[in-house]
Protein backbone atom coordinates (compact mmCIF):
# COMPACT_ATOMS: atom_id res chain seq x y z
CA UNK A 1 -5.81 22.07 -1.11
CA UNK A 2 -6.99 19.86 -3.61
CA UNK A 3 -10.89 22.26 -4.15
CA UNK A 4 -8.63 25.40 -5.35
CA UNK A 5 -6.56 23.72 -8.00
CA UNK A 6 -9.70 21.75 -9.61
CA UNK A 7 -11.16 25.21 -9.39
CA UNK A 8 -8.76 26.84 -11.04
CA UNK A 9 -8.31 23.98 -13.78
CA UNK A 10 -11.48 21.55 -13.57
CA UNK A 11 -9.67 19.07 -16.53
CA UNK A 12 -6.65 18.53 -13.64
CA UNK A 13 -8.95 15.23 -12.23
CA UNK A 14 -9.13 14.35 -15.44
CA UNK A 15 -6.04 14.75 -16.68
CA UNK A 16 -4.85 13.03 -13.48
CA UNK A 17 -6.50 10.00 -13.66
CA UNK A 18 -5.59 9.33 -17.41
CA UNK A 19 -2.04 9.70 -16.49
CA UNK A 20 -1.92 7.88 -13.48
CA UNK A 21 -4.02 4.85 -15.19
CA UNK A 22 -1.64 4.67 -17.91
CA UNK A 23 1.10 3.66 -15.71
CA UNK A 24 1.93 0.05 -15.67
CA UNK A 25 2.46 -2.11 -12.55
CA UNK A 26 5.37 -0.98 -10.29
CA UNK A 27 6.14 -2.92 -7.40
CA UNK A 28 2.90 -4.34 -6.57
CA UNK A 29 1.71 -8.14 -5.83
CA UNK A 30 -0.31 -7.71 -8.36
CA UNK A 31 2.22 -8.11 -11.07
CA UNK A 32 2.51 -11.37 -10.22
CA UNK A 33 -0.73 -12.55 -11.70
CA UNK A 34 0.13 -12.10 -14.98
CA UNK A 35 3.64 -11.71 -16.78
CA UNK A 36 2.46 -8.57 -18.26
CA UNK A 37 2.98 -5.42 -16.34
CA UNK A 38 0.44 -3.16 -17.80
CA UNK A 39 -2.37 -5.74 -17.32
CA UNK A 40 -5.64 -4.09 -16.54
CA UNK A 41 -7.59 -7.10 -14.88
CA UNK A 42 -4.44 -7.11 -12.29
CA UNK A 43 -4.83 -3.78 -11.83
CA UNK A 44 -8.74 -4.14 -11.20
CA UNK A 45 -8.04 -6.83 -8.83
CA UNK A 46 -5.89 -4.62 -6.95
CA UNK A 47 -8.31 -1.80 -6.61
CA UNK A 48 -11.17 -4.29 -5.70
CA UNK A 49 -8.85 -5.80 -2.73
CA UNK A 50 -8.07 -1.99 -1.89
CA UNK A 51 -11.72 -1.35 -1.95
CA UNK A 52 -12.41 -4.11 0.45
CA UNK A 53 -9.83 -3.50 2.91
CA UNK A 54 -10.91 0.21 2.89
CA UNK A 55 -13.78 -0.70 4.02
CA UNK A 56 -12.96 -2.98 6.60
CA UNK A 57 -10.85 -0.51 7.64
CA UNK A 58 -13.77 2.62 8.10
CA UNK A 59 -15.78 0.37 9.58
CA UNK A 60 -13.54 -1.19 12.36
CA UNK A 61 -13.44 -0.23 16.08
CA UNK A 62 -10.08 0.48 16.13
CA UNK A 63 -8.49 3.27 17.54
CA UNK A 64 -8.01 6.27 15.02
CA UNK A 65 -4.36 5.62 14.78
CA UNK A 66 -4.79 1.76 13.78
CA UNK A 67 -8.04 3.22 11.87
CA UNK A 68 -5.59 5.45 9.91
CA UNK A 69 -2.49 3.11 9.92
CA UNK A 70 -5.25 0.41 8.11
CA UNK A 71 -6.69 3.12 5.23
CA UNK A 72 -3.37 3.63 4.23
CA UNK A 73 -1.84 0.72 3.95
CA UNK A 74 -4.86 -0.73 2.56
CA UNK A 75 -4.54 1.91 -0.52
CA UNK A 76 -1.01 0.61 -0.22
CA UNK A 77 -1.98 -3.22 -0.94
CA UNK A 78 -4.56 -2.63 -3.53
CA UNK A 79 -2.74 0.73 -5.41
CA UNK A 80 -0.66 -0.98 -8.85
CA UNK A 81 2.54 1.54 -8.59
CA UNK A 82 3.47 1.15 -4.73
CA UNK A 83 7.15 2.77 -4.76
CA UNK A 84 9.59 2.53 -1.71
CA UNK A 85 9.38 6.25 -0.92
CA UNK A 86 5.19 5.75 -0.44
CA UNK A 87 6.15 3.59 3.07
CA UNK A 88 6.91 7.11 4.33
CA UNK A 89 2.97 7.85 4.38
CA UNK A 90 3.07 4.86 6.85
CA UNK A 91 5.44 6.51 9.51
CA UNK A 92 3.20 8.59 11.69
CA UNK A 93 0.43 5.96 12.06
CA UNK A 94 3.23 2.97 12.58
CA UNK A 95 4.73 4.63 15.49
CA UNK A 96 1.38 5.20 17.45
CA UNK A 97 0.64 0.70 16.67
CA UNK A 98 2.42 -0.93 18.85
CA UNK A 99 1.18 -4.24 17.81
CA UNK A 100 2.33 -3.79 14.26
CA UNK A 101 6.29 -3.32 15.12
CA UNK A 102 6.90 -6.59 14.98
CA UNK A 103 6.48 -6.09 11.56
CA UNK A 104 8.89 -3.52 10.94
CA UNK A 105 11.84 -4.95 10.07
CA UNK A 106 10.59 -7.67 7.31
CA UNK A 107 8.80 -4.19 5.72
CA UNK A 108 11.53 -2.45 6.08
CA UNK A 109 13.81 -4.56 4.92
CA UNK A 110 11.85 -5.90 1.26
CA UNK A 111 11.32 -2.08 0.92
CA UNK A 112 15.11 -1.26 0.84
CA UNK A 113 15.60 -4.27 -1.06
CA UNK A 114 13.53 -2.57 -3.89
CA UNK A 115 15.37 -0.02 -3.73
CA UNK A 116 19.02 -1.56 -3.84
CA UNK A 117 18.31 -3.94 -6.46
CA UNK A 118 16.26 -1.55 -8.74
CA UNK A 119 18.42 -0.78 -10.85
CA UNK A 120 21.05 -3.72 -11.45
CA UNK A 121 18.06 -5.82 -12.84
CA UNK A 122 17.79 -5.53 -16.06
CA UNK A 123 13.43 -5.30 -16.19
CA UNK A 124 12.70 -4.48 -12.60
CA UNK A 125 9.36 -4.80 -13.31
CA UNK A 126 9.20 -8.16 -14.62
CA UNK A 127 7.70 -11.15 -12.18
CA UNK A 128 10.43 -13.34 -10.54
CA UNK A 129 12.97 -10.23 -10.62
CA UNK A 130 14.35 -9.37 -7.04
CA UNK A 131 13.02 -5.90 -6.75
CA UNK A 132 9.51 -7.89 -7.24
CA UNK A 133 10.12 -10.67 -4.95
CA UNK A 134 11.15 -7.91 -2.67
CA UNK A 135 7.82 -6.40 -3.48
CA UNK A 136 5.84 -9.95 -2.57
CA UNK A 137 7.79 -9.50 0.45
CA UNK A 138 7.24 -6.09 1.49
CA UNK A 139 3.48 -6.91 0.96
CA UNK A 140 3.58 -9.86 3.28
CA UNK A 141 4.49 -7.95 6.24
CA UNK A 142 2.10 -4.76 5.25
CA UNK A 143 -0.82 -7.36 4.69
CA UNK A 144 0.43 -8.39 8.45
CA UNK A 145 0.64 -5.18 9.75
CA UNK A 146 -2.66 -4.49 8.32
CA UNK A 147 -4.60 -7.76 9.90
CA UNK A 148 -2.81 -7.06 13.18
CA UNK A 149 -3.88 -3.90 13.25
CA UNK A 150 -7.21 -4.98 12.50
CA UNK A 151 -7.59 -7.30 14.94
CA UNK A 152 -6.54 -5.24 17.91
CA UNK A 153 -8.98 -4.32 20.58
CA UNK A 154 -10.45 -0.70 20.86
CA UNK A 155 -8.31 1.55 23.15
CA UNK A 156 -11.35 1.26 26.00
CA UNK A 157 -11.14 -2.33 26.24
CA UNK A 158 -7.20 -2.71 26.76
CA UNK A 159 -7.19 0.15 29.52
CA UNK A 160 -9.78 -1.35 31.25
CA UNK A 161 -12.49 1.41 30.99
C-alpha cells in the first residue's frame, strides 16, 4: 500500500517524517525526563529503547503472536506521541497471549484514564498532570506485557513436542 503512494508522490516520506518529528511528546514516559515536551534528547531516548526492544523482539523464540504482540508494543514504548486509540493495534496479538492478560486491566485502565482526564487538565501534556501519570501507568503494564511476553517459552516446548 505504502510502494504506490511514494510512487506516485516520492516527497510523501519526506514530508511525513518532517511532520511527524515536529510533534512534541504526547503521552509517552518519555516526557517525564525533562519538563519540556518537545525535547529532542527524550525523544532520541525513546527511539533508542524502541530500537532495542525491536530487536529483542525479532530475535526471540517466541511464538509469532507474542513475536508480533512484542514489535508492537515495543514501537509503542519507544514511539514519543503514543495516543489511547494506538492500544487498538494491540488487540489482535493480546488476545492470542495468554500470559499477558493479567495485564489487561492496569493497561486498560491508565489508557481510559488518558482519555477521561484529557481534557479537564489544563496542559495535558505537562509532567505530573493525570493524563501523564496515567501515561507512566499505562507504560508500566505494556513494559509488563512486553517482558512477559518475552519471557514465555516457544509454543513446542509448552505442548510438549
Amino acid at each position: 500500500m505504502v510502494v504506490p503512494v511514494v510512487a506516485l508522490n516520492p516527497s510523501y516520506v519526506a514530508e511525513f517524517i518532517s511532520y511527524h518529528s515536529g510533534w512534541g511528546i504526547e503521552n509517552s514516559w518519555t516526557v517525564w525526563l525533562s519538563s519540556d515536551p518537545f525535547s529532542q534528547s527524550a525523544k532520541l531516548l525513546g527511539y533508542l529503547v524502541a530500537a532495542v526492544l525491536l530487536l529483542r523482539s525479532y530475535t526471540s523464540t517466541v511464538s509469532e503472536a507474542e513475536k508480533g504482540f512484542m514489535v508492537f508494543a515495543a514501537w509503542l514504548l519507544g514511539a514519543h506521541v503514543f495516543t489511547p486509540q494506538m492500544a487498538l493495534w494491540l488487540i489482535p496479538f493480546a488476545a492470542a497471549c495468554r500470559k499477558i492478560w493479567p495485564w489487561i486491566p492496569l493497561f486498560e485502565a491508565s489508557n481510559a484514564a488518558i482519555i477521561f482526564t484529557w481534557f479537564w487538565t489544563e496542559t495535558p501534556t505537562m509532567p505530573w498532570t493525570p493524563p501523564q501519570t496515567m501515561a507512566v501507568l499505562r507504560a508500566a503494564a505494556l513494559s509488563a506485557m512486553w517482558l512477559t511476553a518475552y519471557r514465555s517459552q516457544p509454543l513446542y516446548k509448552r505442548v510438549g513436542v
